[in-house]
N, C-alpha and C. Protein backbone atom coordinates (compact mmCIF):
# COMPACT_ATOMS: atom_id res chain seq x y z
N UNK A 1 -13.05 -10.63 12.69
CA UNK A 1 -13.05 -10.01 11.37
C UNK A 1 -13.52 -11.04 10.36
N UNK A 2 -14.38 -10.65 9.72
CA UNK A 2 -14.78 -11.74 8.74
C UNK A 2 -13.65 -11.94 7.75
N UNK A 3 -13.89 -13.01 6.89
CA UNK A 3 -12.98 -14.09 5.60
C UNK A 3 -12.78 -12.75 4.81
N UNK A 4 -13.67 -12.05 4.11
CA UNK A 4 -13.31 -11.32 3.17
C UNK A 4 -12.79 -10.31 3.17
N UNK A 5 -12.93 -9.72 4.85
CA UNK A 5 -12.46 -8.74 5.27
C UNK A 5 -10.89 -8.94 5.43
N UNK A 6 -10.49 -9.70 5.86
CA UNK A 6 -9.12 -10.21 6.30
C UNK A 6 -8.24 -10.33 4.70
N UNK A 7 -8.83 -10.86 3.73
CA UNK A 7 -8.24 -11.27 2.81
C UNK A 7 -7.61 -9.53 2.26
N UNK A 8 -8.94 -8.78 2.28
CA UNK A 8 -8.55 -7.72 1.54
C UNK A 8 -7.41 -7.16 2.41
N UNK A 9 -7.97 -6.96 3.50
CA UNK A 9 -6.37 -6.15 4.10
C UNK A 9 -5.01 -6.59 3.99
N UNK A 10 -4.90 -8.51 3.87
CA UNK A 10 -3.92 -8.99 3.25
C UNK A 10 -2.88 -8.43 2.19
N UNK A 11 -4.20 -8.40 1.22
CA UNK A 11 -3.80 -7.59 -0.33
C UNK A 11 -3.34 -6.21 -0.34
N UNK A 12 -3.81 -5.41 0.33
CA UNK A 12 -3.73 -4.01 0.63
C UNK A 12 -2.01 -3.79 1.28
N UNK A 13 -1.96 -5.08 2.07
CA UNK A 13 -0.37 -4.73 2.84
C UNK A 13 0.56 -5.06 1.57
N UNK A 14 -0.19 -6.38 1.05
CA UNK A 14 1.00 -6.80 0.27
C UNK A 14 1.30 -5.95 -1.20
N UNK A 15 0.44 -5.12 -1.28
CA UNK A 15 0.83 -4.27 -2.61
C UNK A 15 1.55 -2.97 -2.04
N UNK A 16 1.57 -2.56 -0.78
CA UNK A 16 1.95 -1.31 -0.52
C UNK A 16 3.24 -1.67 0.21
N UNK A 17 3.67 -3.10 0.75
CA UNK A 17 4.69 -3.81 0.62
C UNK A 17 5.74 -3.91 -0.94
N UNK A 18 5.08 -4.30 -2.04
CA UNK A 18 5.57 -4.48 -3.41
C UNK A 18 5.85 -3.60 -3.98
N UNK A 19 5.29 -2.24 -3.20
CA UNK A 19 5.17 -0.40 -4.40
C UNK A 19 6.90 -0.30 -3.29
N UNK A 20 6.87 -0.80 -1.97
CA UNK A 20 8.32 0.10 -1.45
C UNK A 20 9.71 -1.47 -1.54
N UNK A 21 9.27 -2.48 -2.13
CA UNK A 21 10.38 -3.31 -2.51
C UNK A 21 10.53 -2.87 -3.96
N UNK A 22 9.53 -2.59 -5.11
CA UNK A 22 9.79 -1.93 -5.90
C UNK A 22 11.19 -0.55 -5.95
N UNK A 23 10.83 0.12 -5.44
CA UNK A 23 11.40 1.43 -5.12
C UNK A 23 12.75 0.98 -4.56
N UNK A 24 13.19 -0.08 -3.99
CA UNK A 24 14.18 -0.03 -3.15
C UNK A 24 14.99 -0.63 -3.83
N UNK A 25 14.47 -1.68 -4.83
CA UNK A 25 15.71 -2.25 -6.03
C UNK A 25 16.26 -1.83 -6.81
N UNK A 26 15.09 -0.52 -7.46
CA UNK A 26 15.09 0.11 -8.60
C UNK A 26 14.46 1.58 -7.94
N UNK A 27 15.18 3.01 -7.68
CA UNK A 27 14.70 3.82 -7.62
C UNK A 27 13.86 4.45 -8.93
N UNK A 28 14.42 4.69 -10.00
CA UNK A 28 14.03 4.86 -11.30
C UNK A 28 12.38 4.19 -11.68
N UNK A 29 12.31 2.82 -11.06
CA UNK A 29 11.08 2.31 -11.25
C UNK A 29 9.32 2.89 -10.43
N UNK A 30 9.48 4.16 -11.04
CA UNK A 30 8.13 4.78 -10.18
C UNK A 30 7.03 4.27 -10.79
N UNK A 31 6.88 4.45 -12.10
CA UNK A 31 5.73 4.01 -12.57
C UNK A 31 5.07 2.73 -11.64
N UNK A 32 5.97 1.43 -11.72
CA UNK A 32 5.42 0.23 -11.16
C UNK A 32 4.78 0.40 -9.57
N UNK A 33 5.54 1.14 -9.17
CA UNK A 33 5.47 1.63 -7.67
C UNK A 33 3.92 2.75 -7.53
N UNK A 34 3.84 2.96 -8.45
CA UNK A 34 2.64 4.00 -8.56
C UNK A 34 1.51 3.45 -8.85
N UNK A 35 1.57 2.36 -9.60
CA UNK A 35 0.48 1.55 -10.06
C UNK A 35 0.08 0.54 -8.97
N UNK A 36 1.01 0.16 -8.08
CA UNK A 36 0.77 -1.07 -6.86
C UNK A 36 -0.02 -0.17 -6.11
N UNK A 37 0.49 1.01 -5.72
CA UNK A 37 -0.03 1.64 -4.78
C UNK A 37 -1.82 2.51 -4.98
N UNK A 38 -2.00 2.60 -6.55
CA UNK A 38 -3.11 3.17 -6.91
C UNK A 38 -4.23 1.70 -7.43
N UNK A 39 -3.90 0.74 -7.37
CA UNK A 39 -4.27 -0.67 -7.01
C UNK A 39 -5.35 -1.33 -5.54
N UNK A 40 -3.91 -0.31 -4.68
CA UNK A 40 -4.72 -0.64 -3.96
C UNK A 40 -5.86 0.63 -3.11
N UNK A 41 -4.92 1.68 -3.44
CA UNK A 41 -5.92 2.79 -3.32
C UNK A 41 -7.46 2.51 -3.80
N UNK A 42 -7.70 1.79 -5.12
CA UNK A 42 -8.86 1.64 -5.72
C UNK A 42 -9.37 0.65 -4.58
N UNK A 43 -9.10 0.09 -4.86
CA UNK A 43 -8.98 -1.42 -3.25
C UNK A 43 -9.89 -1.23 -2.43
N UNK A 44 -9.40 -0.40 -1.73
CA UNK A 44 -9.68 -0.06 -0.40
C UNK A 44 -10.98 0.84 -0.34
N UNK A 45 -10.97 1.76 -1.65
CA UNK A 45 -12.31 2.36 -1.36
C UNK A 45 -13.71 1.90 -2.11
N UNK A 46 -13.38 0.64 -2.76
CA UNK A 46 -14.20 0.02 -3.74
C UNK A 46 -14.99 -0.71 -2.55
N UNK A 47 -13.79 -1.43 -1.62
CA UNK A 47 -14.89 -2.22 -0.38
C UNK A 47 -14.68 -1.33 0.87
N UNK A 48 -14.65 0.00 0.86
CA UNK A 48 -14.84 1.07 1.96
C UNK A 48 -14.26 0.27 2.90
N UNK A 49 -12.57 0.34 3.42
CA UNK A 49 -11.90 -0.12 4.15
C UNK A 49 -11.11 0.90 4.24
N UNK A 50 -10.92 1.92 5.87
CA UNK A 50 -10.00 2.90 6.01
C UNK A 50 -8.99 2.17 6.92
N UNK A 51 -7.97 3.06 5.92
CA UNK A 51 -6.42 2.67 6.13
C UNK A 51 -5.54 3.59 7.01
N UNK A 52 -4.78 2.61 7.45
CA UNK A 52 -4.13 3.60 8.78
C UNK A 52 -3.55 4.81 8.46
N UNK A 53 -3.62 5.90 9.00
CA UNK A 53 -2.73 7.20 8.84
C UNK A 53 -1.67 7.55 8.37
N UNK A 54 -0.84 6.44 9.16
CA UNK A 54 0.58 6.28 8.54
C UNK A 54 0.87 5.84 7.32
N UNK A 55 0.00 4.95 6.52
CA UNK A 55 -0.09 4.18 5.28
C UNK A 55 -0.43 5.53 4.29
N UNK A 56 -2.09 6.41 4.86
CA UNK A 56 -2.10 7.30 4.06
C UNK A 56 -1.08 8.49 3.46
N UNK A 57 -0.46 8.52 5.00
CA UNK A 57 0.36 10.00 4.64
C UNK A 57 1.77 9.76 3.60
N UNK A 58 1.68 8.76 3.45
CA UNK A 58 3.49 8.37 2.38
C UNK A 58 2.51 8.07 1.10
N UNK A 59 1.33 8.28 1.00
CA UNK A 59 1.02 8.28 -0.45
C UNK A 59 0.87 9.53 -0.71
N UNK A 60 0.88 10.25 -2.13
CA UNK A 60 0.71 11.37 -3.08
C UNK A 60 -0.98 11.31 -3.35
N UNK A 61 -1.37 12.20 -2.65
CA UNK A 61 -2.97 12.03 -3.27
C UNK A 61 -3.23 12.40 -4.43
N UNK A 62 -2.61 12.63 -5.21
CA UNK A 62 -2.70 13.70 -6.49
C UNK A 62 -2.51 12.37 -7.68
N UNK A 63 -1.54 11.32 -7.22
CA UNK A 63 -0.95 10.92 -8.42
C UNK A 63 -0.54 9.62 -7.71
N UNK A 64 -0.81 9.17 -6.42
CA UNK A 64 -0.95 7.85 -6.33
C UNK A 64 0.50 7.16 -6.25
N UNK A 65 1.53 8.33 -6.24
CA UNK A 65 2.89 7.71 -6.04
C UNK A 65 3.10 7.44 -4.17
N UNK A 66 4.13 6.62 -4.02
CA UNK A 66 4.51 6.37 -3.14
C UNK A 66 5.74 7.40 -2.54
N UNK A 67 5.50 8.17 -1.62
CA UNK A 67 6.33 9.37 -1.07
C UNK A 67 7.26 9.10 0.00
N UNK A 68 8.76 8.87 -0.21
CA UNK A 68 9.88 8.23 0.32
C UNK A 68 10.98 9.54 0.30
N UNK A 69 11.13 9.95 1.12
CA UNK A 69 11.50 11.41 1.20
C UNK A 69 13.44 10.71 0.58
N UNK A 70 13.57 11.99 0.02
CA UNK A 70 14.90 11.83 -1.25
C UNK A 70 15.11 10.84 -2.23
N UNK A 71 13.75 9.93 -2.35
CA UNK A 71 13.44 9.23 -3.32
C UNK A 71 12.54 9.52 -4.40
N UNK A 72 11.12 9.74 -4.03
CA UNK A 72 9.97 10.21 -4.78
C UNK A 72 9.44 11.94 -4.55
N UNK A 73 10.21 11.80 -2.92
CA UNK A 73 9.62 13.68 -2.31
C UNK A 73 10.72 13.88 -1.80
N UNK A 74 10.45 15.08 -1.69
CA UNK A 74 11.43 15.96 -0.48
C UNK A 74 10.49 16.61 0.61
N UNK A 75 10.79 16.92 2.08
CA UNK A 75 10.46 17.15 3.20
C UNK A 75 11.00 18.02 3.57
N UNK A 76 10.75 19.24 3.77
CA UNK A 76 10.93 20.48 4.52
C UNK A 76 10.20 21.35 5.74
N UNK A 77 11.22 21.36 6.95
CA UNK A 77 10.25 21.67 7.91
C UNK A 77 10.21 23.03 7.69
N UNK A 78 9.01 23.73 8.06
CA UNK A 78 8.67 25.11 7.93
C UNK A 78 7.86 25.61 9.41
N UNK A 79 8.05 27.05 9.95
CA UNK A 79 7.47 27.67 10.39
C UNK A 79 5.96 28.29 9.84
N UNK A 80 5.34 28.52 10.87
CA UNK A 80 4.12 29.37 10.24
C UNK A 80 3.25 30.25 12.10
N UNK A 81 3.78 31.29 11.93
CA UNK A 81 3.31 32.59 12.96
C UNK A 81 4.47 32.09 13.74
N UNK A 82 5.70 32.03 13.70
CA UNK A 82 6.89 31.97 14.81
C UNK A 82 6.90 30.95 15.50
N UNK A 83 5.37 30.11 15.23
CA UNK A 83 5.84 29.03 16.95
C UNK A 83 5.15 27.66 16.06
N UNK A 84 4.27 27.97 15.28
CA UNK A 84 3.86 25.84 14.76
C UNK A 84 4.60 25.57 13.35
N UNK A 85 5.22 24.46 13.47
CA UNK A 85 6.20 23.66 12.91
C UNK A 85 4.95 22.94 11.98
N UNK A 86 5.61 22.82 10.79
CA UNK A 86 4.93 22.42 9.88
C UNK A 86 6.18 21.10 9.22
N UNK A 87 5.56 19.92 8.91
CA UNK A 87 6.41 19.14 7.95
C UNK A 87 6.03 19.14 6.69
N UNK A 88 6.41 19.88 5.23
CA UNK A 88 6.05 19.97 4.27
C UNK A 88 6.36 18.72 2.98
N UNK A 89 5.58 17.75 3.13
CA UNK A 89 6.35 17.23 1.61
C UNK A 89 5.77 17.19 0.44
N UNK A 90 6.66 17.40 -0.49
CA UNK A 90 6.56 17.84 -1.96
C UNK A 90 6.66 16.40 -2.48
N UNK A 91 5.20 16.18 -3.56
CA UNK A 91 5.78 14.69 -4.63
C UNK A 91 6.88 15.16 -5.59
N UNK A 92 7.76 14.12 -5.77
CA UNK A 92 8.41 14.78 -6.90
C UNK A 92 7.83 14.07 -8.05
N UNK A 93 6.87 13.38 -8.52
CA UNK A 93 6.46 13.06 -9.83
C UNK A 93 5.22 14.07 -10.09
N UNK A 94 4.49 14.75 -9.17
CA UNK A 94 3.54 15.57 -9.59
C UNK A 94 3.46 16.72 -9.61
N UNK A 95 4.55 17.65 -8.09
CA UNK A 95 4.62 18.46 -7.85
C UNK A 95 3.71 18.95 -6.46
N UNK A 96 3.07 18.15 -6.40
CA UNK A 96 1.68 18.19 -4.97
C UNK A 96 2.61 18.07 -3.54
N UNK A 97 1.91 19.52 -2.94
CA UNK A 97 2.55 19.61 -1.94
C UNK A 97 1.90 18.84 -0.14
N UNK A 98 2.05 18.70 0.92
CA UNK A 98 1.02 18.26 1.89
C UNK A 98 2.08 19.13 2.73
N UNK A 99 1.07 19.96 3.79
CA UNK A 99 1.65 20.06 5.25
C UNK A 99 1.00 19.03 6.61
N UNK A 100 1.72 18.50 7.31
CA UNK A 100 1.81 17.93 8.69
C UNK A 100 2.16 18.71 9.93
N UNK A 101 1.19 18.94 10.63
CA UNK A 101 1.49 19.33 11.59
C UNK A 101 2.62 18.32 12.24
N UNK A 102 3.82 19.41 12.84
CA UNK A 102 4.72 18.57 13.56
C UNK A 102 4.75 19.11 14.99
N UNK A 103 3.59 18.81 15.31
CA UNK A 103 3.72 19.05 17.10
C UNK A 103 3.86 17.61 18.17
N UNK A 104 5.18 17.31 18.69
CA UNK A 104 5.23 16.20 19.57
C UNK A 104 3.97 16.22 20.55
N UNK A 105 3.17 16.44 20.81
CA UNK A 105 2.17 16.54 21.96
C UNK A 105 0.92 15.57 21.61
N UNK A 106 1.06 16.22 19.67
CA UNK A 106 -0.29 15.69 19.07
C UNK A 106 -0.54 14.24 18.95
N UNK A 107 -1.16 13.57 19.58
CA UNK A 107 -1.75 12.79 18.79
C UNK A 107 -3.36 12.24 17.89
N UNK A 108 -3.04 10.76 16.83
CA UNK A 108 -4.17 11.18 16.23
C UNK A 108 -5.11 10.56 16.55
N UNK A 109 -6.42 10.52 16.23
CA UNK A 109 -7.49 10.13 16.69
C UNK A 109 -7.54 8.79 16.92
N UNK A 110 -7.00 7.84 15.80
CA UNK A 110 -7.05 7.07 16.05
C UNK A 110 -6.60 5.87 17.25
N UNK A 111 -5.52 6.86 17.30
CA UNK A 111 -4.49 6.34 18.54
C UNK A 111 -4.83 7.05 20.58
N UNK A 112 -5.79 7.68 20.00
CA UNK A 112 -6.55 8.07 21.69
C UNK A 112 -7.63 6.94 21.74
N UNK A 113 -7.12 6.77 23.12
CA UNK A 113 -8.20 5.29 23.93
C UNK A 113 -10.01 6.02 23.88
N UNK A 114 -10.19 6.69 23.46
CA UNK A 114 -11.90 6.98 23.42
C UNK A 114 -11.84 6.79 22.10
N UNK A 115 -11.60 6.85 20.82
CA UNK A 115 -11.30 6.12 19.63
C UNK A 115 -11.55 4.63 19.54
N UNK A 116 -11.26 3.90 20.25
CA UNK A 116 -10.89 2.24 21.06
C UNK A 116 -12.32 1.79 20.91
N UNK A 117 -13.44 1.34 20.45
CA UNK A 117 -14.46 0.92 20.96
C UNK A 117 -14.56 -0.12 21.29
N UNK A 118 -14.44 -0.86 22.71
CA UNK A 118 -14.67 -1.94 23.34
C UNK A 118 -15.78 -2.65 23.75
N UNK A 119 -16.88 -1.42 23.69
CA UNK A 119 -17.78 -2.30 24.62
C UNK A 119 -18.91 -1.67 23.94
N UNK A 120 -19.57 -2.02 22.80
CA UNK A 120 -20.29 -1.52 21.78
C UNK A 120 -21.43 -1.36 22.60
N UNK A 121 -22.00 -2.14 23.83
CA UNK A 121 -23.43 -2.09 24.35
C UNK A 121 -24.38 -0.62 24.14
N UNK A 122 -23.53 0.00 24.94
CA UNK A 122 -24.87 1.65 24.39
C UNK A 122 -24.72 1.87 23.40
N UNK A 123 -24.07 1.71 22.45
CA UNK A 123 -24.37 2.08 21.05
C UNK A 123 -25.67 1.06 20.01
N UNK A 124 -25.25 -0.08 20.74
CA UNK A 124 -26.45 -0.68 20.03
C UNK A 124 -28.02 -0.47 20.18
N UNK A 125 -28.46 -0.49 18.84
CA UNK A 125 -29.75 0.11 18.67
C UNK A 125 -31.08 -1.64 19.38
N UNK A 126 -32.02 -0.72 19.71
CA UNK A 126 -33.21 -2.13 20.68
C UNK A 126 -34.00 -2.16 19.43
N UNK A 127 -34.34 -3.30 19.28
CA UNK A 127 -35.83 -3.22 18.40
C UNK A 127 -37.25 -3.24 19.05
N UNK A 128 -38.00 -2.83 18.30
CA UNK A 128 -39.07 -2.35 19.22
C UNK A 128 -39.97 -2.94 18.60
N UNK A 129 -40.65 -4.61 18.95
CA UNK A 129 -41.10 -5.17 18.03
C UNK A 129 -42.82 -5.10 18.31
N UNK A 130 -43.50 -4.46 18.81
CA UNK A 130 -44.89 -4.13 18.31
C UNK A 130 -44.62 -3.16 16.94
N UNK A 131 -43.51 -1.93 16.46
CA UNK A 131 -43.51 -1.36 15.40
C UNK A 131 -42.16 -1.03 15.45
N UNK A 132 -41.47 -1.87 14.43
CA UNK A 132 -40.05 -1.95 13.86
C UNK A 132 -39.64 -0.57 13.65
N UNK A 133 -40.54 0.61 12.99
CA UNK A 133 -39.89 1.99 12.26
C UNK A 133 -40.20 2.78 13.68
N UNK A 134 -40.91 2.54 14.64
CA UNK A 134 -40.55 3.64 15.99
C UNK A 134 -39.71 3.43 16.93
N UNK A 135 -39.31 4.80 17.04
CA UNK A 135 -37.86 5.11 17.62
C UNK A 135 -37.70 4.62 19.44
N UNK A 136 -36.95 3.85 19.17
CA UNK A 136 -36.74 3.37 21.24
C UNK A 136 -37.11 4.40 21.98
N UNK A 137 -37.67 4.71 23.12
CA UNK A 137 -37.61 5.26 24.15
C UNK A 137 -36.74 5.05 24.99
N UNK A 138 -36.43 6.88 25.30
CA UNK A 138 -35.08 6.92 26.26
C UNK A 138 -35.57 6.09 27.49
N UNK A 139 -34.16 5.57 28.22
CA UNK A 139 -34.70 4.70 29.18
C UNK A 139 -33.55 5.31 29.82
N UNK A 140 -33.79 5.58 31.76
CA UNK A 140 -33.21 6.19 32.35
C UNK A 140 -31.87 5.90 33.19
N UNK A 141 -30.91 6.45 33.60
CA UNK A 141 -29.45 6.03 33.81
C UNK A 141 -29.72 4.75 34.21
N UNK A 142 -30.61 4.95 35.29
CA UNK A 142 -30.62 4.02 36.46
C UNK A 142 -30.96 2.23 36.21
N UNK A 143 -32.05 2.58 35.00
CA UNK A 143 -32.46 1.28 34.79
C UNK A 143 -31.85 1.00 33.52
N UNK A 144 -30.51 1.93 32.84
CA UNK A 144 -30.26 0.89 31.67
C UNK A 144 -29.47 0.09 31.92
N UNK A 145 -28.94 -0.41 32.92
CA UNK A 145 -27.88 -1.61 32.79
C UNK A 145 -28.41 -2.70 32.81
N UNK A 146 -28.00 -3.20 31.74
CA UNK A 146 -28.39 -4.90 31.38
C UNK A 146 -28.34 -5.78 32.83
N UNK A 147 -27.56 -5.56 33.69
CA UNK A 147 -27.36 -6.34 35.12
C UNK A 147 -27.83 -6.12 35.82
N UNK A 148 -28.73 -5.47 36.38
CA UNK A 148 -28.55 -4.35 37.71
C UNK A 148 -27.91 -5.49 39.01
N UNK A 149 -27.74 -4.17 39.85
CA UNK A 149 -26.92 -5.07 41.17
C UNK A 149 -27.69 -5.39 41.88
N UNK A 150 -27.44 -7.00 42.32
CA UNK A 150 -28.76 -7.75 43.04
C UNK A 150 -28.79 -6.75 44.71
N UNK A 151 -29.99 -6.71 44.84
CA UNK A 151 -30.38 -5.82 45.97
C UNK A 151 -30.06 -6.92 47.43
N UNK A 152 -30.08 -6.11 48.39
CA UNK A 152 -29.67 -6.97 49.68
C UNK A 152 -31.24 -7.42 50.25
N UNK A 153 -30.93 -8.77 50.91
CA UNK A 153 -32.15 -8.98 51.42
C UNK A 153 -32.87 -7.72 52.38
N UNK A 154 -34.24 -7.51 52.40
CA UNK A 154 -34.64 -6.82 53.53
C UNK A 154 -34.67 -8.02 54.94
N UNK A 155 -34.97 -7.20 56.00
CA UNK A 155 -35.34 -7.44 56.76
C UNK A 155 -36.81 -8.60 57.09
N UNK A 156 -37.61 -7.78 56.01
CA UNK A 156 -39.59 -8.08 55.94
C UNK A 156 -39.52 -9.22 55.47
N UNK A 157 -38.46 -9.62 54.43
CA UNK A 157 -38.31 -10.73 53.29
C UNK A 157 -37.68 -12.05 54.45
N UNK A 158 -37.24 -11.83 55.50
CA UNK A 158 -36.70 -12.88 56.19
C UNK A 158 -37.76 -13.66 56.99
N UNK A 159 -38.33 -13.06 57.25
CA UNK A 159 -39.59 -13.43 58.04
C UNK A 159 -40.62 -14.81 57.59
C-alpha cells in the first residue's frame, strides 16, 4: 500500500474512532460526533477510498450522524411477504430510515473469496508496442500461461 494511502486510512479510523469515544462520554454530544464522522466521509471520497461495509452501515447517509442503536437510532426488525426479515434503522437526528437484509446465509461481496484478488495476472492489460492504441489479440487457453510445462524429452532428441 503506498505512504499516502496508508496515512489516509489511518485518519479515516481515527476520526470514526473519535465520532464513537465522542458519543460514549457524552451521549448529548451529537453534533461533534457528526462532524468527525462527515470529516471523514468527505475524506474518503475526495481521495476515492471505499470503506468497509460495516463502517458504512452505522453511518446516517442523510446527515452524516453516527448510528448507535438507543443512542442516535433505533432498530426494528420487520417482516416483509411472511418469510424475509428486514433490520430497519431509523436516525434519530434526521429521521432517515435504512432496511438490512437480515438473512444469516447472506454474505457480502466483499467477504466471498472470488472478491479476494490474488493473482492479478489475467487481468493485466499487454502492450502492444508496434501501436500502443491497438487492442491485444486474444491469445488461446493453451498458450497463455506465462510458464508453460517443460515438455518431456522425445525419443528423436536423444539420439
Amino acid at each position: 500500500m503506498e505512504h499516502h494511502a496508508k496515512e489516509a486510512h489511518l485518519r479515516l479510523n481515527y476520526l470514526y474512532q473519535a465520532a464513537h469515544c465522542v458519543l460514549a462520554q457524552n451521549p448529548e454530544n451529537v453534533e461533534l460526533a457528526r462532524f468527525y464522522c462527515h470529516t471523514q466521509k468527505t475524506i474518503a471520497r475526495r481521495l476515492v477510498i471505499r470503506q468497509d461495509p460495516s463502517v458504512k452501515r452505522t453511518l446516517c447517509k442523510n446527515c452524516c450522524s453516527l448510528l448507535i442503536p438507543g443512542v442516535t437510532a433505533t432498530t426494528r426488525q420487520r417482516r416483509q411477504n411472511g418469510k424475509t426479515r428486514f433490520t430497519v434503522v431509523k436516525c434519530l437526528s434526521c429521521g432517515k430510515s435504512r432496511k438490512f437484509l437480515n438473512n444469516p446465509d447472506h454474505t457480502l461481496w466483499v467477504d466471498r473469496p472470488e472478491a479476494q484478488m490474488t493473482d492479478p495476472g489475467p487481468y493485466r492489460k499487454k502492450k502492444n508496442k508496434q501501436n500502443p492504441k491497438a487492442r491485444p489479440e486474444s491469445v488461446p487457453a493453451a498458450e497463455s500461461t506465462a510458464n508453460p510445462k517443460p515438455q518431456p524429452p522425445s525419443a528423436d532428441s536423444q539420439m
